[in-house]
C-alpha atoms as a PDB file:
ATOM      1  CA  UNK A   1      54.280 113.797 120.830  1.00  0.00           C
ATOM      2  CA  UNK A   2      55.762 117.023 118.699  1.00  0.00           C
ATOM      3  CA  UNK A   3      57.153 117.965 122.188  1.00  0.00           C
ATOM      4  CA  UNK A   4      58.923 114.610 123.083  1.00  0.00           C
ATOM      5  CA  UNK A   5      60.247 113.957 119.852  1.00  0.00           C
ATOM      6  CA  UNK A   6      61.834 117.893 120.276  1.00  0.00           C
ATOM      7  CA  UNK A   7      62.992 117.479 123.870  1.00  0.00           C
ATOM      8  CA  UNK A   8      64.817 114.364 123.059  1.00  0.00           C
ATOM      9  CA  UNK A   9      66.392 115.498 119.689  1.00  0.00           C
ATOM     10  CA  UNK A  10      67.665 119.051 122.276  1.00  0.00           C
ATOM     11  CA  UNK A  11      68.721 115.712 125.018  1.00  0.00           C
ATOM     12  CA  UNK A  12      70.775 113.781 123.020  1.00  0.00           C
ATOM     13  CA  UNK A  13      72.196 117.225 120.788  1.00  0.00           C
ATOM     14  CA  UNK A  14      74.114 117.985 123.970  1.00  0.00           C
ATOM     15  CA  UNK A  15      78.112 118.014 123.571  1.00  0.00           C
ATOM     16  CA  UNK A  16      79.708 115.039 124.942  1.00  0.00           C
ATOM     17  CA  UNK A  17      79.766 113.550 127.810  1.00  0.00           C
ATOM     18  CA  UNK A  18      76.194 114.206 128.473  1.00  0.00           C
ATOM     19  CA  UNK A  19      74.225 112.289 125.983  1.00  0.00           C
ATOM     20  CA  UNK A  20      76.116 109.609 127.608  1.00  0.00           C
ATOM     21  CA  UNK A  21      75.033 110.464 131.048  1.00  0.00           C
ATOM     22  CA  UNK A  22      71.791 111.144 130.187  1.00  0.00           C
ATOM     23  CA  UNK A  23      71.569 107.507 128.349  1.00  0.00           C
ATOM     24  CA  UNK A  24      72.997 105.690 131.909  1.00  0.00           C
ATOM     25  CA  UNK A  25      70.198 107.783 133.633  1.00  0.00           C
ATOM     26  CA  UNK A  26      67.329 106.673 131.513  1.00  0.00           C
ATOM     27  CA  UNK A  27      68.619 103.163 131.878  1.00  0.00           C
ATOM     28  CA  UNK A  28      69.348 102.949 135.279  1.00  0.00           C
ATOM     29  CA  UNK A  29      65.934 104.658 135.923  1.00  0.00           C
ATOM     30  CA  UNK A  30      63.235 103.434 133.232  1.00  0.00           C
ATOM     31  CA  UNK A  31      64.928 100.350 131.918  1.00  0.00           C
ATOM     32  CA  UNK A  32      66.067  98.397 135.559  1.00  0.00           C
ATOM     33  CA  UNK A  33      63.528  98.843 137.046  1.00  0.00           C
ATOM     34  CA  UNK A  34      61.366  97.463 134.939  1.00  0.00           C
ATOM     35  CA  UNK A  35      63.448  93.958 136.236  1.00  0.00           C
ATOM     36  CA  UNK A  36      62.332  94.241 139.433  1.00  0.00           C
ATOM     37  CA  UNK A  37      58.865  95.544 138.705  1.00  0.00           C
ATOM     38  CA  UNK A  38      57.350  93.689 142.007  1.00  0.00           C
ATOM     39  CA  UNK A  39      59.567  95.398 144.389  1.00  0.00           C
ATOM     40  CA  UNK A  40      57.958  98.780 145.639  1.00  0.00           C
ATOM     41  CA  UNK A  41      61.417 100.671 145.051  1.00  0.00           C
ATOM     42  CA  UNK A  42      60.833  99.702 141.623  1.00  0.00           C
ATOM     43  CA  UNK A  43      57.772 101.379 141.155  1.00  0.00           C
ATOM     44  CA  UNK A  44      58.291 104.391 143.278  1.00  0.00           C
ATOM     45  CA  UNK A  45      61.561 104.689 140.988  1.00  0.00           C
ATOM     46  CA  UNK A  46      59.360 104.531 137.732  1.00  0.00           C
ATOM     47  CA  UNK A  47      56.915 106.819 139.371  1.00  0.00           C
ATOM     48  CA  UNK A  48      58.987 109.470 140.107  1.00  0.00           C
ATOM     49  CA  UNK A  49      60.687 109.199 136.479  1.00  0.00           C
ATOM     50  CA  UNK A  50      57.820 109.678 134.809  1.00  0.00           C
ATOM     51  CA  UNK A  51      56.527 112.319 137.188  1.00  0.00           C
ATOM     52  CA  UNK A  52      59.625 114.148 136.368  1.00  0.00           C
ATOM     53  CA  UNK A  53      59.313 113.559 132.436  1.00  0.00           C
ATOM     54  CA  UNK A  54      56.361 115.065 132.582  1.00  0.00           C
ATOM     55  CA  UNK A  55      57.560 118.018 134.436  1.00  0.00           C
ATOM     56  CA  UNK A  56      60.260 118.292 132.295  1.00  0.00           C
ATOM     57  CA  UNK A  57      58.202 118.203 129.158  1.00  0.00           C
ATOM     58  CA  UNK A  58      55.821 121.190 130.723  1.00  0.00           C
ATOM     59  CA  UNK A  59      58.849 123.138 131.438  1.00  0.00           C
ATOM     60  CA  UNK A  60      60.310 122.528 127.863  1.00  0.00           C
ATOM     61  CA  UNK A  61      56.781 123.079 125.690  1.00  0.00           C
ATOM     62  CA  UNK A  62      57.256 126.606 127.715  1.00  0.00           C
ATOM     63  CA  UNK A  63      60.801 127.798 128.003  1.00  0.00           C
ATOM     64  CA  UNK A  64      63.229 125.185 125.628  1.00  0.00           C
ATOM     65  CA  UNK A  65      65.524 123.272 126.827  1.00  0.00           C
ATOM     66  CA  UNK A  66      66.845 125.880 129.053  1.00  0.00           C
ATOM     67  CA  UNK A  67      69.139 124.989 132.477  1.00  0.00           C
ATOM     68  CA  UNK A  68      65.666 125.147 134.747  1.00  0.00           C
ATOM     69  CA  UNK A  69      64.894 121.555 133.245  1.00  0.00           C
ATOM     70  CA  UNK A  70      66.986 120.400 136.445  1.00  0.00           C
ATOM     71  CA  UNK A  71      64.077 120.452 138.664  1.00  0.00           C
ATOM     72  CA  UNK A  72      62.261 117.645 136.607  1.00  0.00           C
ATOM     73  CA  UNK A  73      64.611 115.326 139.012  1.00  0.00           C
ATOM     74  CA  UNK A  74      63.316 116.833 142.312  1.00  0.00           C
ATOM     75  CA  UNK A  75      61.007 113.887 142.707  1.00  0.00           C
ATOM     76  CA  UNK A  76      64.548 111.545 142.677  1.00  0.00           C
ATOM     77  CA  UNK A  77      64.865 113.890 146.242  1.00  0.00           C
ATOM     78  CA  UNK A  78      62.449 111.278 148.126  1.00  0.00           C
ATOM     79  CA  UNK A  79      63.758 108.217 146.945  1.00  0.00           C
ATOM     80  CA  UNK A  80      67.541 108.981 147.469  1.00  0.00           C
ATOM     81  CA  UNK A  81      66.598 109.584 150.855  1.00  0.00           C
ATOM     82  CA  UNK A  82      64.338 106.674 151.104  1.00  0.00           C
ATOM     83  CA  UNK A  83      66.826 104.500 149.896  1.00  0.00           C
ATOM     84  CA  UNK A  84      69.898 105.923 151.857  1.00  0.00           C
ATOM     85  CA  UNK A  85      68.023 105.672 154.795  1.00  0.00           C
ATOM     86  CA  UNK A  86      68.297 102.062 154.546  1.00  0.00           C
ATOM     87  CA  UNK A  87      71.569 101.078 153.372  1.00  0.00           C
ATOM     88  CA  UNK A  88      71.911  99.345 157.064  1.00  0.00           C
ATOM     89  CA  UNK A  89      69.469  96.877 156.061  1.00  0.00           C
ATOM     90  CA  UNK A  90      71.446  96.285 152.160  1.00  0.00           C
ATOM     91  CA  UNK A  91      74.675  93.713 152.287  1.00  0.00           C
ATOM     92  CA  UNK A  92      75.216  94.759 148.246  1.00  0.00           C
ATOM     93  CA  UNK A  93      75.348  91.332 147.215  1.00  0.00           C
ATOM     94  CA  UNK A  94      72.094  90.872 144.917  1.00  0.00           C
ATOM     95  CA  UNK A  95      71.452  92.741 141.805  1.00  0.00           C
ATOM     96  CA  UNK A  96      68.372  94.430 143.626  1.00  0.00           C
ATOM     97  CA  UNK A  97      70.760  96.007 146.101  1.00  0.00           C
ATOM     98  CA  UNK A  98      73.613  96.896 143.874  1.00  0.00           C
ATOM     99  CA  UNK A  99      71.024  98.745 142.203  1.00  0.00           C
ATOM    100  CA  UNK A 100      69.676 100.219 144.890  1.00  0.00           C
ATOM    101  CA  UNK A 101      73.300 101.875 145.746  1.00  0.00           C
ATOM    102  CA  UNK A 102      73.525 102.894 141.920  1.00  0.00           C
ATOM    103  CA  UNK A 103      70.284 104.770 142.311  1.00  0.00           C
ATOM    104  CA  UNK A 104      71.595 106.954 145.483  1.00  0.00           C
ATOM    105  CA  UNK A 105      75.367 107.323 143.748  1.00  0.00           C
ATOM    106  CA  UNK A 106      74.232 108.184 140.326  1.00  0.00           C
ATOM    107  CA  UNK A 107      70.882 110.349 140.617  1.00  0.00           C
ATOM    108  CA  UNK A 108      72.367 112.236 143.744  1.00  0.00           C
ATOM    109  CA  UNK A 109      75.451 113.133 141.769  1.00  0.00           C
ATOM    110  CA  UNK A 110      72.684 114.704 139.356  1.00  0.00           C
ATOM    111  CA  UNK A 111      70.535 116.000 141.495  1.00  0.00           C
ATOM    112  CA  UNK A 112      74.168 117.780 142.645  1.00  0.00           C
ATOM    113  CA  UNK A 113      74.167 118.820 138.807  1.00  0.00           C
ATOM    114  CA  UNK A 114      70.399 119.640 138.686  1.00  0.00           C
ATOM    115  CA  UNK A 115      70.846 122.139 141.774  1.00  0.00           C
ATOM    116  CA  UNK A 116      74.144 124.073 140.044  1.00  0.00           C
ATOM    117  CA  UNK A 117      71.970 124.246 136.932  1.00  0.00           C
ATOM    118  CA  UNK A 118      68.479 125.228 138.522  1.00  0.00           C
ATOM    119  CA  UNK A 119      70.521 127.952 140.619  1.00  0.00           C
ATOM    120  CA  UNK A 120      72.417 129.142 137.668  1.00  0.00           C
ATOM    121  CA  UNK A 121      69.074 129.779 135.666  1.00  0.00           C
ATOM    122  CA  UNK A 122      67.722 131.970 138.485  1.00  0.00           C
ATOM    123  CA  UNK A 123      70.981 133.672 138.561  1.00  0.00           C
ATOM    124  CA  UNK A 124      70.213 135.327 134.941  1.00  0.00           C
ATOM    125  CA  UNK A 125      71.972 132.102 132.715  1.00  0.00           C
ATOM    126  CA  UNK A 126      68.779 131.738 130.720  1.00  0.00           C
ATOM    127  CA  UNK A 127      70.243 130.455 127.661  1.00  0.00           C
ATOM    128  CA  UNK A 128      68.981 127.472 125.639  1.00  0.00           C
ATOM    129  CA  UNK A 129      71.834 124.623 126.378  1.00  0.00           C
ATOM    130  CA  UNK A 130      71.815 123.542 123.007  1.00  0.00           C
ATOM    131  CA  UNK A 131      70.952 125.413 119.353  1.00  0.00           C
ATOM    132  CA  UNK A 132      68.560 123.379 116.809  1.00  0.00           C
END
């Protein structure tokens, strides 16, 4: 719990805008879906949040909250491309499917984000992203 309690504190530290972003994420991904529950998007969405908090939270308990937390949203990959893959069958007009096109806008813009960041971290930028 020490851990979660830490990582958020480090989350929502972060110099504006991203506490903001980060806040929209969490929302569109662990508070929506919870609306549409019975759907299997839904629960793949929720699955793969989780998944990735718990990735994240490994990665944190062993090197802060340091750029390489980006690849906590690889498991957003599969449903981006799951959804976008049907947009064909979507006319946008329910809530379901407006939220289906706010899942591939928003997470691929930070999975574009999480990429620059992962990248940058291999490339020797190592640095905690926030100070306690």
């Amino acid at each position: 719990m020490k851990t979660i309690i830490e990582f958020m504190r480090s989350m929502f530290g972060m110099k504006a805008p991203w506490p903001i972003w980060i806040g929209f994420l969490m929302a569109l991904n662990m508070i929506v879906p919870i609306f549409f529950i019975e759907t299997p998007e839904a629960k793949a969405v929720l699955l793969s949040t989780f998944a990735g908090a718990g990735l994240m939270m490994l990665l944190f308990n062993k090197y802060g909250f340091v750029r390489l937390l980006g690849l906590g949203h690889i498991f957003w990959l599969p449903i981006v491309i799951w959804l976008g893959s049907r947009f064909s069958e979507f006319s946008f007009t329910t809530p379901l499917e407006i939220w289906f096109l706010l899942i591939v806008g928003v997470n691929t813009i930070s999975l574009i984000l999480d990429a620059i960041d992962v990248v940058r971290y291999f490339n020797g930028d190592r640095e905690p992203m926030v100070t306690s």
